[in-house]
Protein backbone atom coordinates (compact mmCIF):
# COMPACT_ATOMS: atom_id res chain seq x y z
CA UNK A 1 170.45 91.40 31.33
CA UNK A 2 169.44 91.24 27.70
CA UNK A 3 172.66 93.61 26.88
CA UNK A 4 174.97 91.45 28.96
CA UNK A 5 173.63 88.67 27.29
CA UNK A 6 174.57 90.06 24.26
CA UNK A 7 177.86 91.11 24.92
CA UNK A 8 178.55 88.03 26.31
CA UNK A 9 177.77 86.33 22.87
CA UNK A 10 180.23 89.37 20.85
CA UNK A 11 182.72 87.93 23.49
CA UNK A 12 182.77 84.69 22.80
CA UNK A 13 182.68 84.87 19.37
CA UNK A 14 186.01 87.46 19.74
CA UNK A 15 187.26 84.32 21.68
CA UNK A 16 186.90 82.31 19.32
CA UNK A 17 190.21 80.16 17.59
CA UNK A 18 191.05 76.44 16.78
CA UNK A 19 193.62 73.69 18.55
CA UNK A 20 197.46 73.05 16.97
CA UNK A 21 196.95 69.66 14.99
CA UNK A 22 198.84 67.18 16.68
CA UNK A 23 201.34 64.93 14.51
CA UNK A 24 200.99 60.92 13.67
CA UNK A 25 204.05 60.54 16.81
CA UNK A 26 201.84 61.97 19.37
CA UNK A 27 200.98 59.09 22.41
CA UNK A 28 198.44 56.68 21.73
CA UNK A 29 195.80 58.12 23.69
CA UNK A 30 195.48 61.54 22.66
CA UNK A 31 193.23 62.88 19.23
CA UNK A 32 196.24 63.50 16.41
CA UNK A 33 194.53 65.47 13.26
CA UNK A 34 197.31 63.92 11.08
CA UNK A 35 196.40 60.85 12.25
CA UNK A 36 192.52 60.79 11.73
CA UNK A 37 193.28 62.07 8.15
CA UNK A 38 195.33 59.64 7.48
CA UNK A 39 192.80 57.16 8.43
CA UNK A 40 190.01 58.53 6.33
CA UNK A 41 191.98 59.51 3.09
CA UNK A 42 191.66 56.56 1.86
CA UNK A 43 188.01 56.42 1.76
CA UNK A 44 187.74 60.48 0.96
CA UNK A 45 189.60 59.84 -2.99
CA UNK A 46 187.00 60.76 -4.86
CA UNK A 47 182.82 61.84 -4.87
CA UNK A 48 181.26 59.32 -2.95
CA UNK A 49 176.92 59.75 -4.05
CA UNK A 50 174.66 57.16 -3.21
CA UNK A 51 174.58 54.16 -5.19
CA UNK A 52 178.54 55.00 -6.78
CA UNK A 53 181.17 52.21 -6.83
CA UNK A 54 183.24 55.07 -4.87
CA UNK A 55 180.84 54.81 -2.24
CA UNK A 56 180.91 51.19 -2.38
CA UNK A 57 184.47 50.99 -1.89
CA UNK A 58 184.74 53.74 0.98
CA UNK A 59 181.93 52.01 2.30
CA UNK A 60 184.20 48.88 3.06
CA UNK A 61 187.73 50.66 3.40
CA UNK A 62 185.26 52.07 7.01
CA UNK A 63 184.17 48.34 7.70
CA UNK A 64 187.79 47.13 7.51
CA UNK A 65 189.13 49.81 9.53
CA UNK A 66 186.70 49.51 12.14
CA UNK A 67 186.53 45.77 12.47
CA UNK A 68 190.81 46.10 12.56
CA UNK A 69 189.74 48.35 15.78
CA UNK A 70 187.84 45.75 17.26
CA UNK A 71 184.36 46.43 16.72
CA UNK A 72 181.57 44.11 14.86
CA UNK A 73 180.05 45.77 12.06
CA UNK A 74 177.60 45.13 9.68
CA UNK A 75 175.88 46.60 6.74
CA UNK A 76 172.41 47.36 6.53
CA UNK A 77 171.01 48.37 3.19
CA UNK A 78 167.36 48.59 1.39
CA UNK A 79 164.93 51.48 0.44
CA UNK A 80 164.56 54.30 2.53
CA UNK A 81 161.47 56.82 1.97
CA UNK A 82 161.76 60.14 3.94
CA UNK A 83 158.66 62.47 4.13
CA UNK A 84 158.82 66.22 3.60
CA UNK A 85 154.86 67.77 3.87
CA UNK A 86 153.64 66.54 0.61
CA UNK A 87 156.96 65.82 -0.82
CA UNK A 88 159.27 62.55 -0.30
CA UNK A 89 162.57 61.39 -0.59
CA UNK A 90 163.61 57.78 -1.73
CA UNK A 91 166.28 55.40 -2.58
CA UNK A 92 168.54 52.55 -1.92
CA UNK A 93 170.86 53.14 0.99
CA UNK A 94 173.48 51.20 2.26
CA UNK A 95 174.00 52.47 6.33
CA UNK A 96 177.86 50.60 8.03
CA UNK A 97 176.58 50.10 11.78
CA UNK A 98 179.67 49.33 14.37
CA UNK A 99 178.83 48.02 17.79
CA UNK A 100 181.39 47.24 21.07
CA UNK A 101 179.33 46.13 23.97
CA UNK A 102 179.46 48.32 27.44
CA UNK A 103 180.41 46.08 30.37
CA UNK A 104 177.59 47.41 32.15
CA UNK A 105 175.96 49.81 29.89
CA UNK A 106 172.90 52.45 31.16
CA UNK A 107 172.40 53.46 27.95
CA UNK A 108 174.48 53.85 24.54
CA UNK A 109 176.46 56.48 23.00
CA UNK A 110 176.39 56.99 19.07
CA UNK A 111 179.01 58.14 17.00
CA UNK A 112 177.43 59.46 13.88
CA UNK A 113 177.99 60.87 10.23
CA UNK A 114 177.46 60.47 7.18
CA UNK A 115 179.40 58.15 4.13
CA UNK A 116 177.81 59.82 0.96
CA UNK A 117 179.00 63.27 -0.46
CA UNK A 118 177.23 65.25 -3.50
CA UNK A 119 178.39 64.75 -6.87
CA UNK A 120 181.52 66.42 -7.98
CA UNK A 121 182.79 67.30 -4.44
CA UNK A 122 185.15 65.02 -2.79
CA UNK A 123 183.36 65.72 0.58
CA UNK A 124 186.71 65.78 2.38
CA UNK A 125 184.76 68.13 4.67
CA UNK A 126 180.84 66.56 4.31
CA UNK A 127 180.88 64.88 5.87
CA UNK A 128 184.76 62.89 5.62
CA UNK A 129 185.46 64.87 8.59
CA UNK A 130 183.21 63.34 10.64
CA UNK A 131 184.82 59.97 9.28
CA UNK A 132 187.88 60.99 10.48
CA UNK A 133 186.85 62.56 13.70
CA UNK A 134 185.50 59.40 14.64
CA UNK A 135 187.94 56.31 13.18
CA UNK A 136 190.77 58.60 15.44
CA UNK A 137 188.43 58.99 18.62
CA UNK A 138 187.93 54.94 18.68
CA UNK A 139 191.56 54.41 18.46
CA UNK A 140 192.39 56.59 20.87
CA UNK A 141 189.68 55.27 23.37
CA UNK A 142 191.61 51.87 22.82
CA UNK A 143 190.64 48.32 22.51
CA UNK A 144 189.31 47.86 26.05
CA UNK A 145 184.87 48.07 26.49
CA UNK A 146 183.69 51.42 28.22
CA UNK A 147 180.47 50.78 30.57
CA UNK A 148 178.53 51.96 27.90
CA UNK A 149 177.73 50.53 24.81
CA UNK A 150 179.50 52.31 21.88
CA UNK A 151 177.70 52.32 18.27
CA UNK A 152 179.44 53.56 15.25
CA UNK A 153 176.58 54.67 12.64
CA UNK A 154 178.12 55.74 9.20
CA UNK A 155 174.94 56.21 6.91
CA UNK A 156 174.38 56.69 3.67
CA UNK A 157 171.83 59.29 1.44
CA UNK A 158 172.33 62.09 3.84
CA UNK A 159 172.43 64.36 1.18
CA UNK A 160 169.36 62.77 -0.76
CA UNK A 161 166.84 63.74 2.16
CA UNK A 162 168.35 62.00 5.50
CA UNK A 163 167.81 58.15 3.73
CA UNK A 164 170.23 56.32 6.28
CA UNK A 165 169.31 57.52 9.34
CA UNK A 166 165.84 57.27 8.51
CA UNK A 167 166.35 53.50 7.61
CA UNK A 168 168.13 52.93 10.57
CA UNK A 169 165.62 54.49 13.24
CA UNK A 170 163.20 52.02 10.85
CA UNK A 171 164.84 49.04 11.55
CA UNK A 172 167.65 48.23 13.63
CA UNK A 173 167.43 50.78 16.06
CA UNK A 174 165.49 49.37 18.77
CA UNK A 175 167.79 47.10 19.77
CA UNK A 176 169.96 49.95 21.05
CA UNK A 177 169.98 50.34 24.89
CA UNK A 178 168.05 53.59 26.07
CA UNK A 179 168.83 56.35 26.54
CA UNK A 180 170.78 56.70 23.54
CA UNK A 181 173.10 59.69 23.25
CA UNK A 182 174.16 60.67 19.47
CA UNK A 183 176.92 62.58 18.54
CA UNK A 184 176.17 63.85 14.99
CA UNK A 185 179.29 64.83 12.54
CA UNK A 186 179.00 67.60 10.32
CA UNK A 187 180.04 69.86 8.12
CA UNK A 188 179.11 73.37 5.97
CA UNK A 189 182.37 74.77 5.52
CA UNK A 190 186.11 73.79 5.58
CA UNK A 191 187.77 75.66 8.44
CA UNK A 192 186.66 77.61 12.21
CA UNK A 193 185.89 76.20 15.34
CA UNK A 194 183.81 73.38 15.45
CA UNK A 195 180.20 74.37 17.27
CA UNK A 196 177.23 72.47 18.46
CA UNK A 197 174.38 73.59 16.54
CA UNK A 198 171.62 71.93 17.73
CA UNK A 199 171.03 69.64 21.30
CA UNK A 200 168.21 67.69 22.50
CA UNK A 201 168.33 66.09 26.33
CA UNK A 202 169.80 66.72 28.90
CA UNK A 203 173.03 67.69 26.91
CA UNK A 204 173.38 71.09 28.77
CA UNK A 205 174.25 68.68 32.07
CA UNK A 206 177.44 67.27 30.01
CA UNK A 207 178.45 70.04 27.46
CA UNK A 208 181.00 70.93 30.17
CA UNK A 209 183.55 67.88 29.61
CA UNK A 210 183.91 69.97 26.04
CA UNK A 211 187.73 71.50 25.72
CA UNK A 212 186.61 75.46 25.15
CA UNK A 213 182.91 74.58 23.58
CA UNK A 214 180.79 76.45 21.23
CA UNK A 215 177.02 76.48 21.67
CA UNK A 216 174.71 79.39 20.76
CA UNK A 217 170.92 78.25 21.70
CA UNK A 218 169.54 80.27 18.61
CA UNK A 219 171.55 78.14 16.45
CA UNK A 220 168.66 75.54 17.32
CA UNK A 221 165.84 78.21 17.16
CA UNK A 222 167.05 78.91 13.72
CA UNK A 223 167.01 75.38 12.52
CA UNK A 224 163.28 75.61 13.15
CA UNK A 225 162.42 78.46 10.97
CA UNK A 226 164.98 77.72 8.16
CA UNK A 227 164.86 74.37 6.63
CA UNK A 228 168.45 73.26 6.49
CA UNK A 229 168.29 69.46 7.88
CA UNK A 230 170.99 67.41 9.17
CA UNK A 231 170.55 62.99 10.33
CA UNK A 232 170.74 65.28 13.76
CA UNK A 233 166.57 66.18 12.71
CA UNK A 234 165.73 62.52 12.44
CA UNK A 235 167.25 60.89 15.41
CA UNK A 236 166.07 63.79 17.54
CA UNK A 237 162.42 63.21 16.31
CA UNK A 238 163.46 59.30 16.67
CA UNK A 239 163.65 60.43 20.95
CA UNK A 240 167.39 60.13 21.03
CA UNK A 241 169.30 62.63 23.19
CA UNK A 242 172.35 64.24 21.86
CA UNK A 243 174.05 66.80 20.06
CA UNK A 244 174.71 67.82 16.24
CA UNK A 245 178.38 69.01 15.61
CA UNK A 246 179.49 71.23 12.73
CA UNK A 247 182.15 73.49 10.87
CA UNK A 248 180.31 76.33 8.91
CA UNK A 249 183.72 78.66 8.55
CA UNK A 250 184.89 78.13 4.98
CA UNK A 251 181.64 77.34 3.61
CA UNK A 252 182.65 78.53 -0.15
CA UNK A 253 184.22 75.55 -0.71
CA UNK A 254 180.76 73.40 0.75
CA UNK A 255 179.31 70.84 -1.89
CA UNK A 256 181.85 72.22 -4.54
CA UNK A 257 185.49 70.25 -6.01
CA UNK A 258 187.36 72.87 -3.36
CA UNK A 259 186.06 70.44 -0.21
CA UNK A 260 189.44 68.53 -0.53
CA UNK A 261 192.40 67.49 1.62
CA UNK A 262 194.28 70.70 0.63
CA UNK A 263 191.35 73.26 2.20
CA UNK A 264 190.29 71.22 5.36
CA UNK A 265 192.12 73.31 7.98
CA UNK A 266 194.22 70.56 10.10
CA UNK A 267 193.59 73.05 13.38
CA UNK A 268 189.86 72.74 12.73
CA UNK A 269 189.79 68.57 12.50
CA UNK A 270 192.03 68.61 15.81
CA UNK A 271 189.48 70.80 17.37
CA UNK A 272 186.70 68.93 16.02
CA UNK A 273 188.19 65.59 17.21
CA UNK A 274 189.16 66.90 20.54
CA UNK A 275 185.88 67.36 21.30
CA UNK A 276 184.40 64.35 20.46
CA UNK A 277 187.07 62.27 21.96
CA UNK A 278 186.49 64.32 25.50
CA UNK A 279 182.53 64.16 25.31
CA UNK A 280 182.38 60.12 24.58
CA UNK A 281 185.35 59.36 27.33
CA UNK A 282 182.69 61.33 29.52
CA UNK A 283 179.32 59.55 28.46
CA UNK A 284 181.06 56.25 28.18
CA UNK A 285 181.05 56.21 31.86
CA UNK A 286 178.29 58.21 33.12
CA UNK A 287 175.48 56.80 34.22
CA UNK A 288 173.27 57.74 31.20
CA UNK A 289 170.34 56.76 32.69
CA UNK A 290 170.73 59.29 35.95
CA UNK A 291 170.28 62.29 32.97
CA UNK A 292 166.84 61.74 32.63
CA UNK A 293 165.41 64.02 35.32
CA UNK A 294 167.62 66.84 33.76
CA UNK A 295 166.51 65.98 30.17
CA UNK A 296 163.15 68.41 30.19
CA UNK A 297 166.09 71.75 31.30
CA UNK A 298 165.86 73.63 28.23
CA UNK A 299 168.08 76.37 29.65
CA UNK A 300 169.45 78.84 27.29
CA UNK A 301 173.26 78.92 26.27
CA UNK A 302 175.65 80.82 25.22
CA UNK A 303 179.35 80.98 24.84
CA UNK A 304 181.56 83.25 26.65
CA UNK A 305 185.29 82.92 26.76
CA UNK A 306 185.47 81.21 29.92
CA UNK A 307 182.85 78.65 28.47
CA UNK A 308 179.35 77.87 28.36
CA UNK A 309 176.94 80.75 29.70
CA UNK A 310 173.54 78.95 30.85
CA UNK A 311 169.72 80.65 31.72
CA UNK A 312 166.94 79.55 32.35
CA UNK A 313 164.24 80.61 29.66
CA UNK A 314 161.43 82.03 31.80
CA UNK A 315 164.10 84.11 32.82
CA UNK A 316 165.24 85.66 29.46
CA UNK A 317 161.32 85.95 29.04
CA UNK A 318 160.81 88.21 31.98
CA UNK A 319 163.75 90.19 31.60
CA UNK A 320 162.75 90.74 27.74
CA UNK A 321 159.44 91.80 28.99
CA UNK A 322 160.64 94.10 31.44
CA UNK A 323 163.01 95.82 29.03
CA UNK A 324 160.69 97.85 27.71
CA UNK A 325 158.26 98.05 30.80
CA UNK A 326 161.48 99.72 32.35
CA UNK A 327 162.13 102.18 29.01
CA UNK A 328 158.68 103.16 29.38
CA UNK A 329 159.03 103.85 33.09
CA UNK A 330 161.97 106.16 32.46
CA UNK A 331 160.25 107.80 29.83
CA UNK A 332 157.37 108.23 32.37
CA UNK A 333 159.42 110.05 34.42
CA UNK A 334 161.83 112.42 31.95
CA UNK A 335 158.44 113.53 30.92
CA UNK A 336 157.09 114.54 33.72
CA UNK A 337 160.21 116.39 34.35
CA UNK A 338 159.64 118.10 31.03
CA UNK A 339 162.96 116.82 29.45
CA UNK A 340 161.02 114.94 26.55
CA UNK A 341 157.86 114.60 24.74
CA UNK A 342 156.04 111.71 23.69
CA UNK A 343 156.51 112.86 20.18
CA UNK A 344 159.75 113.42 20.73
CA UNK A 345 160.13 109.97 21.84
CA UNK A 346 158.24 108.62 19.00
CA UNK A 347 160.36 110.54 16.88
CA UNK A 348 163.26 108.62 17.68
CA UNK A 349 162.08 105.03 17.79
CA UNK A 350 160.55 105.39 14.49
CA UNK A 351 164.14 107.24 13.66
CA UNK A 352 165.87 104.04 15.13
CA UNK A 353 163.01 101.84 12.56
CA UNK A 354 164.61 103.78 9.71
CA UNK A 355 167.99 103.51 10.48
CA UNK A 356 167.82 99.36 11.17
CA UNK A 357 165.72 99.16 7.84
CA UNK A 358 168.55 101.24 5.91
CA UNK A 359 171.10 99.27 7.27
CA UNK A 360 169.64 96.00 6.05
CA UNK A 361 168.50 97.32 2.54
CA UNK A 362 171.93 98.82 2.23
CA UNK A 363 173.64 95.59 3.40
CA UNK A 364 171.75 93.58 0.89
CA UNK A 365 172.27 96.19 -2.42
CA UNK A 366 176.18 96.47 -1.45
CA UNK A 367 175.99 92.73 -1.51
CA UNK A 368 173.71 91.98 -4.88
CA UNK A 369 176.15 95.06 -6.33
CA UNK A 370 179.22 93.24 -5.58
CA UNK A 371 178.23 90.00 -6.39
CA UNK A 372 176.81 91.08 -9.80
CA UNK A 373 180.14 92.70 -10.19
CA UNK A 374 182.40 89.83 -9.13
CA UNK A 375 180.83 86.40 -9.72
CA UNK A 376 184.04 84.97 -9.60
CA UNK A 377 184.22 85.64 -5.16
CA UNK A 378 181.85 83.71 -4.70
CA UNK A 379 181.06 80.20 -4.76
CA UNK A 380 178.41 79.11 -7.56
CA UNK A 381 176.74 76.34 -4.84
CA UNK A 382 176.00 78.47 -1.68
CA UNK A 383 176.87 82.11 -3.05
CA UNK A 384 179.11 82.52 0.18
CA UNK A 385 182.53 84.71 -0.45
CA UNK A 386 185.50 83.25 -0.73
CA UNK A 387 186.93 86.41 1.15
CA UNK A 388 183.62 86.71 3.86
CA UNK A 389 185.79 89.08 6.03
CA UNK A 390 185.96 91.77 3.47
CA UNK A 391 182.26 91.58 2.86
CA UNK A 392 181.95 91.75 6.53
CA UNK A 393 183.90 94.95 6.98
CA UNK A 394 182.22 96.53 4.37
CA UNK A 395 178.53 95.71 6.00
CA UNK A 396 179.93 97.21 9.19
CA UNK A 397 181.03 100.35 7.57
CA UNK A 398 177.61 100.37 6.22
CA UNK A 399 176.10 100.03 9.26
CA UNK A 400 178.03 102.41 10.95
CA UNK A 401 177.21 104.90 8.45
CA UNK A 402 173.37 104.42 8.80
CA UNK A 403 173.41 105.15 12.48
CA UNK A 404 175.65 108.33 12.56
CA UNK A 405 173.52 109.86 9.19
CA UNK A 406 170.40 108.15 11.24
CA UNK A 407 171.72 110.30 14.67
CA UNK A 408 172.44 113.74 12.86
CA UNK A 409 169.60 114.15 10.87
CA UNK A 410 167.36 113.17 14.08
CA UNK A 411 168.99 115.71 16.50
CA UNK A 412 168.21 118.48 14.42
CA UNK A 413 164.43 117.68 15.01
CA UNK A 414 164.41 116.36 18.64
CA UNK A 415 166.51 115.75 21.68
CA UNK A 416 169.01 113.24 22.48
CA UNK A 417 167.10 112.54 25.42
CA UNK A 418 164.13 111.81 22.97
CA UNK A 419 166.64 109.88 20.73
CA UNK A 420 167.89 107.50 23.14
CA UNK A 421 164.45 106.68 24.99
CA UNK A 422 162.76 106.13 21.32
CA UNK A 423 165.64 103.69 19.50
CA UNK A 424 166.14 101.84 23.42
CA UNK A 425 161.98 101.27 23.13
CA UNK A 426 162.34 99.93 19.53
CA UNK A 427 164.91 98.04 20.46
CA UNK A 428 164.04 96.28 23.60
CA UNK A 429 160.07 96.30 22.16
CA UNK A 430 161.72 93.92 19.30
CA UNK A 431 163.87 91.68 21.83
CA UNK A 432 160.63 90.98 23.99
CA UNK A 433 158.92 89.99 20.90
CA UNK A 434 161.60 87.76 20.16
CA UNK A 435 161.80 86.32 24.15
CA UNK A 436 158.32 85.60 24.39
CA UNK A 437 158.31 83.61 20.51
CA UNK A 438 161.71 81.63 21.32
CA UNK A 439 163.84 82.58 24.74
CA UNK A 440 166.66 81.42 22.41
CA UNK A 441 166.12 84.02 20.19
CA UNK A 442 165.75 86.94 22.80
């Protein structure tokens, strides 16, 4: 199950592609990428950091925009303080909050991102796509109240330590009407297929109403071992429900001058919007509230071509268990027939150790040789290549290499037999270990 689960996830990501932009003349109802970035260009001219007259003025270029679409807005600012272990984050933050009242709302859905960008990067990308992704979606949802309420949060110090949307969950959130569903806008790269990193609720019950989805549940294991924070990580431990969208394809050009109009791939932004614009037509009418006895499903998901591949974790848990409780049975057997030996079998897990430890030193020393070599591929924020495919190749090649020198060398000391019962025990004994710490990771 394990190895179907697997192949499943080398499937979908085979699958994987981007939406046509759709032109400014498309109808009125649909998501147009030329649109939306015509919307937000005006606020995406230059580096927008906290406290800059350039986020000043984008800051009220969104206001007028939104307020022309019929919503009430209105700007909250003071200090924000954000606490990381013994460390903190502080300053002055000025969050734009848009509200249109549900006619008879069970909860409220928030459309989220972020206003600020680093110094020196236009942040056409981080986060102006989630600016555009979401002035286009209200316009296309019309002028007319859903039954939900509809909250446009556009905060500010995202990229000083999560500011806005920890001032907001501070004061001016409670007045929302629970649950409240957020729809986070990100953004690590310029290009690819929008995914949905991380989820919280019941999100698996509505991640259907997606056009072709991405979700990988070890996406939001990994965000728990590697400290990479999005406003997602606050209003999740603020007890909202909802989802945190990205683009990570690209991501040379993240936090540098090259996140501009002229690298944000149009296909990506009409992807990106399509989805959004689906999902909150969906929770604008659902009965939020009914989600709560599905909220505590934490089944794990994956995506295949024809969509979104869901188990449930104690399931992934037992099979990883029984993985190698079923090597070990055949290897029972084989040697009771006299086909292997234990050391035999040994021999080639600690033959498959080897091979996965060359592969990964090898991986690494191509890549510190190539980057010491040619500092000019790669960005100077993030260190990602600007070509990642050919690095890619090459770390297959590698790879490949490893295992057939790992394979010769080991069949001229034991069987295959041996060989193949040894690496499948290593390698189901390390996908248990991983099922039992995080289902999402197994």
């Amino acid at each position: 199950m394990l190895l179907v689960l697997l192949a499943t996830i080398v499937a979908g990501g085979a699958s994987r592609g981007t939406t046509a932009p759709v032109g400014a003349g498309a109808a009125t109802d649909v998501f147009s990428a030329e649109r939306a970035s015509q919307a937000a260009a005006p606020a995406l001219v230059e580096p927008r950091p906290v406290g800059s007259a350039a986020n000043d003025r984008a800051h009220e270029e969104l206001a007028t925009q939104l307020e022309a679409l019929g919503f009430e807005t209105r700007t909250q600012g003071g200090i924000s303080v954000r606490e990381y272990g013994e460390e903190a984050a502080s300053g002055f933050v000025r969050n734009l909050i848009a509200t249109r009242e549900g006619t008879d709302p069970t909860g409220t859905i928030v459309l989220a991102t972020h206003i600020d960008s680093v110094p020196g990067a236009p942040g056409v990308a981080d986060a102006g796509v989630g600016l555009a992704v979401i002035l286009e979606t209200v316009r296309a949802l019309g002028p007319e109240a859903a039954r939900n309420d509809l909250v446009v949060l556009l905060v500010d110090g995202e990229e000083r330590g999560l500011l806005g949307a920890e001032a907001y969950l501070a004061d001016g959130a409670e007045s929302l009407a629970e649950p409240v569903v957020v729809l986070n806008h990100e953004a690590r790269g310029v290009s690819g297929r929008p995914m949905v990193t991380r989820a919280s609720g019941p999100m698996h019950a509505v991640i259907g109403s997606l056009p072709r989805p991405e979700f990988e549940s070890f996406t939001d294991a990994l965000f728990a071992i590697i400290p990479n924070d999005t406003d997602f990580t606050a209003y999740r431990e603020g007890g909202w429900w909802g989802m945190d969208m990205a683009i990570i394809d690209g991501a040379w050009a993240y936090h540098s001058p090259q996140d501009d109009h002229d690298h944000l791939d149009p296909g990506t932004l009409q992807h990106y919007g399509e989805m959004t614009l689906a999902l909150t037509r969906d929770l604008a009418q659902r009965d939020l509230a009914a989600l709560e006895e599905r909220a505590q499903e934490q089944p794990v998901q994956t995506t295949a071509p024809w969509g979104i591949v869901a188990v449930p974790p104690l399931l992934v848990t037992v099979l990883g268990l029984l993985a190698p409780l079923a090597v070990l049975a055949a290897v029972w057997v084989v040697r009771r027939r006299g086909i292997v030996s234990l050391r035999g079998v040994l021999g080639g897990a600690a033959t498959a150790l080897l091979v996965l430890a060359g592969a990964v030193m090898g991986a690494y020393t191509l890549w510190s040789l190539t980057a010491g070599a040619t500092p000019s591929m790669l960005s100077q924020t993030t260190r990602e290549p600007l070509r990642a495919e050919l690095f890619l190749a090459a770390e297959l090649m590698l790879a490949a290499a490893a295992v057939t020198a790992g394979w010769v060398l080991a069949r001229l000391l034991i069987s295959r037999s041996a060989l193949l019962l040894g690496s499948s025990l290593l390698v189901t004994t390390l996908l248990a270990v991983l099922a039992v710490y995080s289902p999402a990771l197994g």
